[in-house]
N, C-alpha and C. Protein backbone atom coordinates (compact mmCIF):
# COMPACT_ATOMS: atom_id res chain seq x y z
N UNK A 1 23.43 -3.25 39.50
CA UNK A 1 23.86 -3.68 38.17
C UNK A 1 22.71 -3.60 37.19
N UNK A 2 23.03 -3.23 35.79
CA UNK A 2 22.19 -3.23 35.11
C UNK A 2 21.89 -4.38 34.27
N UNK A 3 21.03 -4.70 33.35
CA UNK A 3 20.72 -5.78 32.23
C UNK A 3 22.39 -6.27 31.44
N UNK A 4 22.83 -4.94 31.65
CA UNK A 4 24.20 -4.90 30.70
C UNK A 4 25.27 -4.84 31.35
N UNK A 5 25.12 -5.42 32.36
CA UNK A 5 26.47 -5.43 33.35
C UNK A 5 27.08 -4.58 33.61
N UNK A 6 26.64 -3.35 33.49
CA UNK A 6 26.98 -2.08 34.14
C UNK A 6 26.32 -1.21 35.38
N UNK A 7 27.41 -1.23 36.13
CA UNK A 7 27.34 -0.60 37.37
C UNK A 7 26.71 0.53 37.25
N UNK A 8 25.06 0.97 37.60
CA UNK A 8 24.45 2.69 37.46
C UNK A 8 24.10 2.69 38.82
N UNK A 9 23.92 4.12 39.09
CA UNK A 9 23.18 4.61 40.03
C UNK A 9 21.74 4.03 39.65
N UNK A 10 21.02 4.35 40.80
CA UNK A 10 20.03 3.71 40.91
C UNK A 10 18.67 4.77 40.17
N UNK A 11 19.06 6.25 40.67
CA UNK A 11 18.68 7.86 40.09
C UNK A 11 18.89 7.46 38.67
N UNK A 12 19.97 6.88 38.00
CA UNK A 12 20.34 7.18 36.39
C UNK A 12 20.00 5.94 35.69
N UNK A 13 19.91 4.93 36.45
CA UNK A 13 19.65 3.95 35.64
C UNK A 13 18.07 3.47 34.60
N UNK A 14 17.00 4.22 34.93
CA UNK A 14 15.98 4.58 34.43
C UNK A 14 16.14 5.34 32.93
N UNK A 15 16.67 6.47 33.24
CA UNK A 15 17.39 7.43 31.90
C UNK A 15 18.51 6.26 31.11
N UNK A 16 19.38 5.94 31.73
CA UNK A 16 20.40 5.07 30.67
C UNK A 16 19.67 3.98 30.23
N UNK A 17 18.56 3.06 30.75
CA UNK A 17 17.62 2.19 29.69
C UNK A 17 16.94 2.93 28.57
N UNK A 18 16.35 4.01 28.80
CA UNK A 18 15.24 4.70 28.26
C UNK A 18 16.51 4.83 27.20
N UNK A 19 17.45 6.00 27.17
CA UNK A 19 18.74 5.74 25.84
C UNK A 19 18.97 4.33 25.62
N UNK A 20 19.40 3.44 25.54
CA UNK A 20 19.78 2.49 25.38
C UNK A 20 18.64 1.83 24.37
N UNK A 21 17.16 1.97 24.76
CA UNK A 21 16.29 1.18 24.26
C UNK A 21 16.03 1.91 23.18
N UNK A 22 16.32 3.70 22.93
CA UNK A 22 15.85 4.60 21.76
C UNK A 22 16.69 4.21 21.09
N UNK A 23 18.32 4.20 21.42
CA UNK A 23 19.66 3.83 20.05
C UNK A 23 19.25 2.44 19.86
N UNK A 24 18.48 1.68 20.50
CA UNK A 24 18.48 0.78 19.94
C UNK A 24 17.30 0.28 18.92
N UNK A 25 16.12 1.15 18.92
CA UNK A 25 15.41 1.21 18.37
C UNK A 25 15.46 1.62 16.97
N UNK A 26 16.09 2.94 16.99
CA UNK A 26 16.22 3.91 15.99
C UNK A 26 17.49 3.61 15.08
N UNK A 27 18.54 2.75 15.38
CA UNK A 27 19.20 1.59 14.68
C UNK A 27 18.71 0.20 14.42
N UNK A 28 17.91 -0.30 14.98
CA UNK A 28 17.90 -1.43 14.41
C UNK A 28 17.00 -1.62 13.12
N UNK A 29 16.60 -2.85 13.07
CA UNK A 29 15.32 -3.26 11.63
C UNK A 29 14.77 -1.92 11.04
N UNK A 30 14.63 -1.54 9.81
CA UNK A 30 14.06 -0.87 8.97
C UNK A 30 13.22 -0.95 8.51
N UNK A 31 11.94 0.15 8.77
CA UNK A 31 10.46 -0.85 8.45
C UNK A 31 10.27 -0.39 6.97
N UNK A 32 9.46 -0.42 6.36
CA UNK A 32 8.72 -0.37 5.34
C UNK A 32 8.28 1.08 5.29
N UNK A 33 8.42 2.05 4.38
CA UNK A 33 7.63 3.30 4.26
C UNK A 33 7.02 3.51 3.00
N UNK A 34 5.87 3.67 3.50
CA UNK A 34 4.86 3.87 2.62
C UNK A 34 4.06 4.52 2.63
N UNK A 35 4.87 5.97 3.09
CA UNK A 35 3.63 7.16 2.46
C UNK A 35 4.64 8.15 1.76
N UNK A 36 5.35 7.42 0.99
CA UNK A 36 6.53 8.66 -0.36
C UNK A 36 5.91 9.11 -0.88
N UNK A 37 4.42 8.34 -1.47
CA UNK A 37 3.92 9.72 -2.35
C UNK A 37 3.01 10.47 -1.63
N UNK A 38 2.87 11.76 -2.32
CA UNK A 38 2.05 12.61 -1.69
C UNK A 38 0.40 12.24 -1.34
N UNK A 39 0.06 12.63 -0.17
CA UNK A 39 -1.49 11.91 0.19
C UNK A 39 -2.56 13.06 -0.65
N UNK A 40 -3.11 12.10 -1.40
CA UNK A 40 -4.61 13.28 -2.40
C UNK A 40 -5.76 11.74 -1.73
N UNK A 41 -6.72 12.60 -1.96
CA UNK A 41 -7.99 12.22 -1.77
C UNK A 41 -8.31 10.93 -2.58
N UNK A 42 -9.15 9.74 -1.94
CA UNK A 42 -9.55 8.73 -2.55
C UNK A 42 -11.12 8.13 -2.44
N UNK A 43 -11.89 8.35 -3.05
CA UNK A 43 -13.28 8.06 -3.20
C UNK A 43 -13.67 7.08 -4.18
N UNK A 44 -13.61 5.81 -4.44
CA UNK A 44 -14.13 5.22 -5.34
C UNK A 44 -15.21 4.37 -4.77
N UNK A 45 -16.74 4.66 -5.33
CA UNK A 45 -17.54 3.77 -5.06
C UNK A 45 -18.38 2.46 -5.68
N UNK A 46 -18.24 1.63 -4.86
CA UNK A 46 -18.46 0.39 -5.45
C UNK A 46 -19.37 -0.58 -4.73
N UNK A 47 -19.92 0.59 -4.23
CA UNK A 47 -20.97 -0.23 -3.05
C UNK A 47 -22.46 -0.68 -3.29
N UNK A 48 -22.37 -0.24 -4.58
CA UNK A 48 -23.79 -1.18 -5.21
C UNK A 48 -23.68 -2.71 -5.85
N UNK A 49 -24.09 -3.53 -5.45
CA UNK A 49 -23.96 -5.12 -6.15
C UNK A 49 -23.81 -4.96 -7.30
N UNK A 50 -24.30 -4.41 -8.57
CA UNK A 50 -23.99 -4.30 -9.78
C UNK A 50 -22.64 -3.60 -10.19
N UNK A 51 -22.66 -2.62 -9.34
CA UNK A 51 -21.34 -2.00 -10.08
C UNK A 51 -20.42 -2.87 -9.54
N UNK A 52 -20.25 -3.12 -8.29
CA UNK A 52 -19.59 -4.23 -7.87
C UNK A 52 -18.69 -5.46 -8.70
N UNK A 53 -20.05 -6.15 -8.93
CA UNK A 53 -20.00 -7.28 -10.04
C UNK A 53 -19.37 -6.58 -11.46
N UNK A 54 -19.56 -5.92 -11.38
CA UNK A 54 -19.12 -5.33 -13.17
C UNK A 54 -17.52 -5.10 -12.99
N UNK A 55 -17.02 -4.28 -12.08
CA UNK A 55 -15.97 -3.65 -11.58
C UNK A 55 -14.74 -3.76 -11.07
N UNK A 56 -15.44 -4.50 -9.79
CA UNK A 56 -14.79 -5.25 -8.27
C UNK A 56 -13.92 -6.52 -9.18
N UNK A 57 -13.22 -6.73 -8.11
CA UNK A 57 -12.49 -7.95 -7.92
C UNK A 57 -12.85 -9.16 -7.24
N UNK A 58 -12.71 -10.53 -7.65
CA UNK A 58 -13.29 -11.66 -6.84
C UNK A 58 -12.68 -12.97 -6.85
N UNK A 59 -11.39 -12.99 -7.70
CA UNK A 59 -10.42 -14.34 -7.51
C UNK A 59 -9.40 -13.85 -7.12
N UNK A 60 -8.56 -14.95 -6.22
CA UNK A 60 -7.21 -13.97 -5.81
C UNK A 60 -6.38 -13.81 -6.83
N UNK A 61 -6.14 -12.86 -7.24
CA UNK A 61 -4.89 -12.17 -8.13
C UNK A 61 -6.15 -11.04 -9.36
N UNK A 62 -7.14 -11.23 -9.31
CA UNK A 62 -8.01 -10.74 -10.42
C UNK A 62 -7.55 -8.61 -9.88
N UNK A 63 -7.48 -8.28 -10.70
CA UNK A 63 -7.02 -6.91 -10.39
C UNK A 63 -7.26 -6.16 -11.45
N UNK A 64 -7.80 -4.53 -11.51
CA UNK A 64 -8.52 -3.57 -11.64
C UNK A 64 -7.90 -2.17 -11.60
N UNK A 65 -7.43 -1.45 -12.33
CA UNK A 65 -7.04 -0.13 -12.21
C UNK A 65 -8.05 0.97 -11.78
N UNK A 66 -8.17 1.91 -11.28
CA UNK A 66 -8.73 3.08 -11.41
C UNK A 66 -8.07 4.64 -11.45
N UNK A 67 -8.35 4.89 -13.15
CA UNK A 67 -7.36 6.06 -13.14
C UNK A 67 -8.62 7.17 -13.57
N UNK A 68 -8.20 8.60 -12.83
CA UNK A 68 -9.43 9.48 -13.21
C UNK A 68 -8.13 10.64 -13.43
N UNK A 69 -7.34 10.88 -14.60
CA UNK A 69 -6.40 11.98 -14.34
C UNK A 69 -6.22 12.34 -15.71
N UNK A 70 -6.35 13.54 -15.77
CA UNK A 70 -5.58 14.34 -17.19
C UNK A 70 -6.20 13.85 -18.17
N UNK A 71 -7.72 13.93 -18.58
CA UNK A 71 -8.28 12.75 -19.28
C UNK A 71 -8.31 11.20 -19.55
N UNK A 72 -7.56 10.71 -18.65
CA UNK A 72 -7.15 9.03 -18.85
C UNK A 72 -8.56 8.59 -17.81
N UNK A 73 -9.33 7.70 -18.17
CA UNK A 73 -10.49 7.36 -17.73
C UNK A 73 -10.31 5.55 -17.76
N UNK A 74 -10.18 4.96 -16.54
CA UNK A 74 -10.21 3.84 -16.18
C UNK A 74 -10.56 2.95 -15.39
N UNK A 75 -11.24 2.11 -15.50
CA UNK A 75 -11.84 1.32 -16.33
C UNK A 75 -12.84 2.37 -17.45
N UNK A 76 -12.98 2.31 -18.51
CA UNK A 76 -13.52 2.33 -19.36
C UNK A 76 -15.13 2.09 -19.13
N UNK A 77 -16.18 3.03 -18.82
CA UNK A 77 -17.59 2.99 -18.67
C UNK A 77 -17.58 3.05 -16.98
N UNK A 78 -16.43 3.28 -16.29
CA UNK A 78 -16.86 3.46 -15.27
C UNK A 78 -17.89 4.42 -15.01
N UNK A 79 -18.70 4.08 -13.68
CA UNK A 79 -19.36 5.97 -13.20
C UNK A 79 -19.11 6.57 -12.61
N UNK A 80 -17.76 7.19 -12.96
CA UNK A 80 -16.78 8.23 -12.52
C UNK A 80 -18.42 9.55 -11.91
N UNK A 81 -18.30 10.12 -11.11
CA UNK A 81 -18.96 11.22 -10.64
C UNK A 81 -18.04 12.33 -10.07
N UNK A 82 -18.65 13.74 -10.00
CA UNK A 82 -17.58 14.94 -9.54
C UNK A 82 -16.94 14.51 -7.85
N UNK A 83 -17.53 13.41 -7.01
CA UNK A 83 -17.11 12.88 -6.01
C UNK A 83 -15.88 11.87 -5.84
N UNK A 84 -15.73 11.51 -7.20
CA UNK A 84 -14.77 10.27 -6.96
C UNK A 84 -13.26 11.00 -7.40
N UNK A 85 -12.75 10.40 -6.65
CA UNK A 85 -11.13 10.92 -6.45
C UNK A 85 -9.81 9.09 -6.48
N UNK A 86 -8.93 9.20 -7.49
CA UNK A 86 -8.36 7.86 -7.49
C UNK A 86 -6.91 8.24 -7.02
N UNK A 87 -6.60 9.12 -6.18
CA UNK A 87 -5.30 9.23 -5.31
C UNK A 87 -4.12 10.16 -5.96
N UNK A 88 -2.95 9.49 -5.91
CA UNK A 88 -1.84 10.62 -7.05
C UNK A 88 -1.49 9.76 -8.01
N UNK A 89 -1.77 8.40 -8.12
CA UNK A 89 -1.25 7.71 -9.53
C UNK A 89 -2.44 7.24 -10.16
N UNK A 90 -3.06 6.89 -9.02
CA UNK A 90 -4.50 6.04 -9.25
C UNK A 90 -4.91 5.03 -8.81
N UNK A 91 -5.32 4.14 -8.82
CA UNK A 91 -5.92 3.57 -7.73
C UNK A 91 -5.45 1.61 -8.17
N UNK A 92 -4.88 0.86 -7.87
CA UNK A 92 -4.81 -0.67 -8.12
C UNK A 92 -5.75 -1.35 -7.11
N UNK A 93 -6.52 -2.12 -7.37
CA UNK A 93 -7.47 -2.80 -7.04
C UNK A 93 -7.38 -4.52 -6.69
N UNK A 94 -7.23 -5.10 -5.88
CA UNK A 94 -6.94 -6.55 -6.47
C UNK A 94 -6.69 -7.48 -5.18
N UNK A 95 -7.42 -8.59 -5.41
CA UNK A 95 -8.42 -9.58 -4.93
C UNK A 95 -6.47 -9.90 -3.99
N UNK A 96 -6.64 -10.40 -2.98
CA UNK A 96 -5.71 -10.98 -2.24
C UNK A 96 -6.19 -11.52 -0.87
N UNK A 97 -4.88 -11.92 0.31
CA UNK A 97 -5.04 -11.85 1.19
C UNK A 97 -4.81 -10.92 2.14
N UNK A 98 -5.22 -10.35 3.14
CA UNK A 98 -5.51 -9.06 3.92
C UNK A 98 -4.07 -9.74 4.94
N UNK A 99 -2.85 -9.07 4.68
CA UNK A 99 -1.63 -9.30 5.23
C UNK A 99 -1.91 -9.49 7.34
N UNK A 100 -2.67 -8.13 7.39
CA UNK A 100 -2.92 -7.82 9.12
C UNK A 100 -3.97 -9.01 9.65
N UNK A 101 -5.00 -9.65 8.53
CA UNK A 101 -5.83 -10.52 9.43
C UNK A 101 -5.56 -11.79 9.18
N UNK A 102 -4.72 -12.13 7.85
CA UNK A 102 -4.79 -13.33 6.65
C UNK A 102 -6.26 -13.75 6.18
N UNK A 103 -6.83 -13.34 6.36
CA UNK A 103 -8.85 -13.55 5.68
C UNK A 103 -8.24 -13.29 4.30
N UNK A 104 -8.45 -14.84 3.13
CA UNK A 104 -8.61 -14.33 2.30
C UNK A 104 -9.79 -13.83 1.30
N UNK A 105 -9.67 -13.59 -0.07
CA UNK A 105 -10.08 -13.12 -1.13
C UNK A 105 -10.93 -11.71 -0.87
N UNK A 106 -9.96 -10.86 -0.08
CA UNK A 106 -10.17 -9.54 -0.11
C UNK A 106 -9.79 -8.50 -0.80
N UNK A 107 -10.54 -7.78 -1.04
CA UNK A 107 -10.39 -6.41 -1.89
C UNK A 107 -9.13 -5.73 -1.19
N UNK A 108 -8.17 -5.56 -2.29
CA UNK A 108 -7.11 -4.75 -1.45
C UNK A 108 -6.80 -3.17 -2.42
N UNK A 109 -6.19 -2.39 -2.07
CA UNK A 109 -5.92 -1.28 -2.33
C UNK A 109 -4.77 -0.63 -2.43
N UNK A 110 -4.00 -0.37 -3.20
CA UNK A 110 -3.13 0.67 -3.45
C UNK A 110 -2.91 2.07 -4.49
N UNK A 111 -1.84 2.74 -4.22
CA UNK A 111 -1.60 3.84 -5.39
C UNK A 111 -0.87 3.41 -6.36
N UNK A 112 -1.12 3.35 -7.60
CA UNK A 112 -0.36 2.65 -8.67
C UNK A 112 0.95 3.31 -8.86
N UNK A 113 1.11 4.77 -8.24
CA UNK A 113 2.41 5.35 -8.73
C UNK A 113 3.60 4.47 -7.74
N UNK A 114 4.48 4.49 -8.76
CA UNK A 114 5.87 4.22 -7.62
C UNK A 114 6.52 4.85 -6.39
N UNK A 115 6.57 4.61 -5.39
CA UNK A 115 7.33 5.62 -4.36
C UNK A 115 8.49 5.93 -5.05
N UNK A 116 9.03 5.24 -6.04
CA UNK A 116 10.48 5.04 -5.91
C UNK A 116 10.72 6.35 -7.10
N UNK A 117 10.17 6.44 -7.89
CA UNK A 117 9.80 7.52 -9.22
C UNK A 117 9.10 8.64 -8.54
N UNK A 118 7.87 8.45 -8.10
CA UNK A 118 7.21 9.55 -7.58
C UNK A 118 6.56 10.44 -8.17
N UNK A 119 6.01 10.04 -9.31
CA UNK A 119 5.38 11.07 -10.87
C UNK A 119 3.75 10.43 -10.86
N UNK A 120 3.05 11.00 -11.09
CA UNK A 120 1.61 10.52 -11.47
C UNK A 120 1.63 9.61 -12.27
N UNK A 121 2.37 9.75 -13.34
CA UNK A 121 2.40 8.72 -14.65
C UNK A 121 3.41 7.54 -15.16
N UNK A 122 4.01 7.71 -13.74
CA UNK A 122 4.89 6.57 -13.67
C UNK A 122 4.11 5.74 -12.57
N UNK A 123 3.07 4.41 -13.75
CA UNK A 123 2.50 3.14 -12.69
C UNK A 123 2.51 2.45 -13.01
N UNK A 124 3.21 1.51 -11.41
CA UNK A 124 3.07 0.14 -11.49
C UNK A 124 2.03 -0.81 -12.04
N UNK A 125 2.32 -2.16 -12.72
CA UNK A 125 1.27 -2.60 -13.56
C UNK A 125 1.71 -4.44 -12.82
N UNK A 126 0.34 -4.86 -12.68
CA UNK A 126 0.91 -6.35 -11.60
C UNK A 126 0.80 -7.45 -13.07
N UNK A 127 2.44 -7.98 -13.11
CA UNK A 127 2.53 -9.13 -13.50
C UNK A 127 1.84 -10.02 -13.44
N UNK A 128 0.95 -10.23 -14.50
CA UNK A 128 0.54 -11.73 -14.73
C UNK A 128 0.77 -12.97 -13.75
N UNK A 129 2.43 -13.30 -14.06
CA UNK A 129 2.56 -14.67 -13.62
C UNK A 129 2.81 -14.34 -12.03
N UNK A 130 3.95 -13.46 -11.41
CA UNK A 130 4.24 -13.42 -10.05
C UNK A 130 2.86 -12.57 -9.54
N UNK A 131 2.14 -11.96 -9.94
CA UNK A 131 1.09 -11.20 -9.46
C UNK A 131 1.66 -10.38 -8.60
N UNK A 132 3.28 -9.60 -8.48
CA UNK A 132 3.44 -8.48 -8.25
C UNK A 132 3.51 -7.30 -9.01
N UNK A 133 3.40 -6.10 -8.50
CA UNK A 133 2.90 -4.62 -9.01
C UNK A 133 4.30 -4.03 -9.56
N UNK A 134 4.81 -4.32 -10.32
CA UNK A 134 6.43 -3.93 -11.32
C UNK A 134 5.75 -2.63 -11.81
N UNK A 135 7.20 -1.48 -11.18
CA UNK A 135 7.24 -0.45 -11.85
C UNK A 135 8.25 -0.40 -13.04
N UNK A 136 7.41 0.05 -14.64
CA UNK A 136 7.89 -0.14 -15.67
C UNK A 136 9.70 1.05 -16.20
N UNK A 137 10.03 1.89 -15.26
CA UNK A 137 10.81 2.51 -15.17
C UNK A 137 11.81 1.85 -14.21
N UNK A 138 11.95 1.85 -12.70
CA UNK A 138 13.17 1.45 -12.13
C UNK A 138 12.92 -0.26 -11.76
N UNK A 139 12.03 -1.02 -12.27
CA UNK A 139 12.03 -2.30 -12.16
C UNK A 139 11.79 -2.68 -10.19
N UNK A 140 10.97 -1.98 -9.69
CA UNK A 140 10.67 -2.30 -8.68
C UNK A 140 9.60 -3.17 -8.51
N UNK A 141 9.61 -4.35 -7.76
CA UNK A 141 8.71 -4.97 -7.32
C UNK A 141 7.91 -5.20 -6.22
N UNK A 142 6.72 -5.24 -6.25
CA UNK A 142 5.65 -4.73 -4.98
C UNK A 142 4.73 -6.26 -4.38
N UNK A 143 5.07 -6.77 -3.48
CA UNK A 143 3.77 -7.44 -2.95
C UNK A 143 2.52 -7.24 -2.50
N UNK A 144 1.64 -7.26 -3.89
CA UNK A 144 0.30 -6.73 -3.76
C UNK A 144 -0.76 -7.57 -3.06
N UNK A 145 -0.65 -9.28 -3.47
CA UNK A 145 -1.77 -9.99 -2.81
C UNK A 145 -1.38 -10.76 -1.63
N UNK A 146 -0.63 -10.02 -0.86
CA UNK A 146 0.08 -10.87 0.77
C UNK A 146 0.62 -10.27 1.40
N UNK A 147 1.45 -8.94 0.47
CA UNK A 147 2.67 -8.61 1.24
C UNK A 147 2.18 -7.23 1.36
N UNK A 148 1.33 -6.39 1.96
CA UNK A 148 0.76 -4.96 1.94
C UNK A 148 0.92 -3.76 0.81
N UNK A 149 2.02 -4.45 0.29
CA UNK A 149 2.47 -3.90 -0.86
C UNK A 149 3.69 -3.29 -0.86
N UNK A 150 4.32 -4.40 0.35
CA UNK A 150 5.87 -4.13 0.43
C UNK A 150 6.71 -4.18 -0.64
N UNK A 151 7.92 -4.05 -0.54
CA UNK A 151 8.73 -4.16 -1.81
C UNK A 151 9.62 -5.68 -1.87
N UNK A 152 10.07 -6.09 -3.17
CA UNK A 152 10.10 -7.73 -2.91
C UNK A 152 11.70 -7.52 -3.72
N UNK A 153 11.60 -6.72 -4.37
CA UNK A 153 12.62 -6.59 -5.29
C UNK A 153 13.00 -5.21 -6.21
N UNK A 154 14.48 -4.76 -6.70
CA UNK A 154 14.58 -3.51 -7.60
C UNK A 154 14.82 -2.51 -6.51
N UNK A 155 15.33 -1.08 -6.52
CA UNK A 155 15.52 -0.42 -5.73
C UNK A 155 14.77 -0.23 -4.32
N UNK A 156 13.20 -0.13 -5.04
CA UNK A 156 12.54 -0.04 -3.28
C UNK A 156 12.99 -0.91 -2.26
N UNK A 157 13.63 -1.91 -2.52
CA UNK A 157 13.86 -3.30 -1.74
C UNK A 157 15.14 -2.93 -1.17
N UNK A 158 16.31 -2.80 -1.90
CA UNK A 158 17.71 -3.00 -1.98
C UNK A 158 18.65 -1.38 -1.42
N UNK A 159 17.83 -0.20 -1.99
CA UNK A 159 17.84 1.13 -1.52
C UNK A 159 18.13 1.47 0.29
N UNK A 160 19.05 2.13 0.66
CA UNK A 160 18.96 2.56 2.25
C UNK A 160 17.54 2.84 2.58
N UNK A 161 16.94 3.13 1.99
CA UNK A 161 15.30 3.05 2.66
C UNK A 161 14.41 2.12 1.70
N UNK A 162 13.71 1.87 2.56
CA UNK A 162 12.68 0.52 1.79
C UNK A 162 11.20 1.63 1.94
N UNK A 163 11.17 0.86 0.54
CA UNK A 163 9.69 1.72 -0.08
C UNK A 163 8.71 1.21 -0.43
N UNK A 164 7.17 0.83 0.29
CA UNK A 164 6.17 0.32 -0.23
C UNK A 164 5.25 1.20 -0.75
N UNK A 165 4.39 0.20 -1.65
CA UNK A 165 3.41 1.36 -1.98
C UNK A 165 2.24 1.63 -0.88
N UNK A 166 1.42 3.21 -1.34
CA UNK A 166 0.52 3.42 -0.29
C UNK A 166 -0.47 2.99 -0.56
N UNK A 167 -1.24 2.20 0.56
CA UNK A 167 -2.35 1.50 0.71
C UNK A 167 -3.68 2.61 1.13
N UNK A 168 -4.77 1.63 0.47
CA UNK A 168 -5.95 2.31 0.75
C UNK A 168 -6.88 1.67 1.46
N UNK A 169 -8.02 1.82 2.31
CA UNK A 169 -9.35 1.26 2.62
C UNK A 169 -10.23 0.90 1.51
N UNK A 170 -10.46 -0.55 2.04
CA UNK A 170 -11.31 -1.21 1.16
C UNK A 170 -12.97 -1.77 2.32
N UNK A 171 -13.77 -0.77 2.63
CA UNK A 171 -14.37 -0.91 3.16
C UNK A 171 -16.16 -1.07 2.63
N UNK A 172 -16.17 -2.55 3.40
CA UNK A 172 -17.59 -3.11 3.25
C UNK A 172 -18.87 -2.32 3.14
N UNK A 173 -19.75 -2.30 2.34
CA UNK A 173 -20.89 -1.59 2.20
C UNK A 173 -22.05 -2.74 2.98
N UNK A 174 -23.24 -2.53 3.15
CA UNK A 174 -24.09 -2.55 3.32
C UNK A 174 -24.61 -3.67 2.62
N UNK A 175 -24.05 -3.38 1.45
CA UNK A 175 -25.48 -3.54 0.16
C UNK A 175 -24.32 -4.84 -0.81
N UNK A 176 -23.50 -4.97 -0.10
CA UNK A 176 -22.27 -6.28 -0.80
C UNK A 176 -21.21 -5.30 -1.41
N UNK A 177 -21.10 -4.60 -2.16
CA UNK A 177 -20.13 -4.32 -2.59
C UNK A 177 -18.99 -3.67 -1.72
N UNK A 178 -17.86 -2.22 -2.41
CA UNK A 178 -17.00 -2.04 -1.40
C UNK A 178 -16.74 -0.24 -1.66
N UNK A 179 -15.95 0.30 -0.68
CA UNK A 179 -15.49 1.99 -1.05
C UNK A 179 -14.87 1.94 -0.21
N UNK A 180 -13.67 2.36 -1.92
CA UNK A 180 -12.29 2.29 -1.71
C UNK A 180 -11.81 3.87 -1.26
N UNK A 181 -11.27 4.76 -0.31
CA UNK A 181 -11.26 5.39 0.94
C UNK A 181 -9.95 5.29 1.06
N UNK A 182 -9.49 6.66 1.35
CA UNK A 182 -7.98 6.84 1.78
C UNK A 182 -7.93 6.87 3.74
């Protein structure tokens, strides 16, 4: 007898779990996808204490754009160099908790474009008061400082597929600051 009260051979009953556990896999819970937009290169460095401090993020919700596209230059005085690359929308920046470890007031990372739009110049911008990442076209909402940057609300949420945004590495320097890394 099996788990399921069905009579198998003893030869088939190995194969009928192995099916059983794939349909059941491949139907059930729907995870989160978050690589809709296309993957481009991400280099932003911030691994000197000064630029850091000037730049970086350091209260939870404090958040930071980085756009290097089609002449749009952001933050303003950054030191953009021929090395730095801010993804396909650009880069959102912003102080949270790290969802996989809960350690807070970490540097977190995403692509500002929407999965849900999918255009360079369609980006999410994080609300003030909820401190989620609302795309200004289909009204999608993103959990940026907890939720990896799942979707909370608006089509990405409610849609047959659920759409987060794509996350980046926010990795520790040496020297205090951070580089942000696809």
């Amino acid at each position: 007898m099996s788990a399921f009260g069905i009579k198998i051979r003893r030869n088939t009953s190995a194969a009928v779990v192995a099916s059983l556990l794939f349909v059941a896999v491949t139907t059930g819970c729907q995870g989160v996808i978050d690589d809709r937009i296309p993957s481009m290169p991400v280099a932003i460095n911030l691994s000197d204490p000064a630029v850091w401090n000037t730049y970086g993020v350091s209260g939870f919700g404090m958040h930071r754009d980085f756009i290097l596209f089609q002449g749009l230059i952001q933050p303003a005085g950054f030191p953009y160099s021929s090395i730095n690359c801010t993804g396909f929308g650009g880069v959102l920046l912003i102080s949270g908790m790290d969802p996989f470890t809960s350690e807070a007031g970490v540097p977190l990372a995403y692509d500002l474009a929407c999965p849900i739009e999918r255009e360079q110049t369609v980006r999410v911008a994080v609300d003030p008061e909820t401190l989620d990442a609302v795309c200004p076209v289909c009204d999608s909402h993103y959990d940026v400082t907890m939720g990896a940057g799942a979707p909370v609300a608006g089509p990405a949420l409610t849609g047959t597929k659920k759409y987060g945004l794509r996350r980046y590495r926010c990795i520790p320097s040496g020297q205090g600051g951070y580089i942000i890394t696809d």
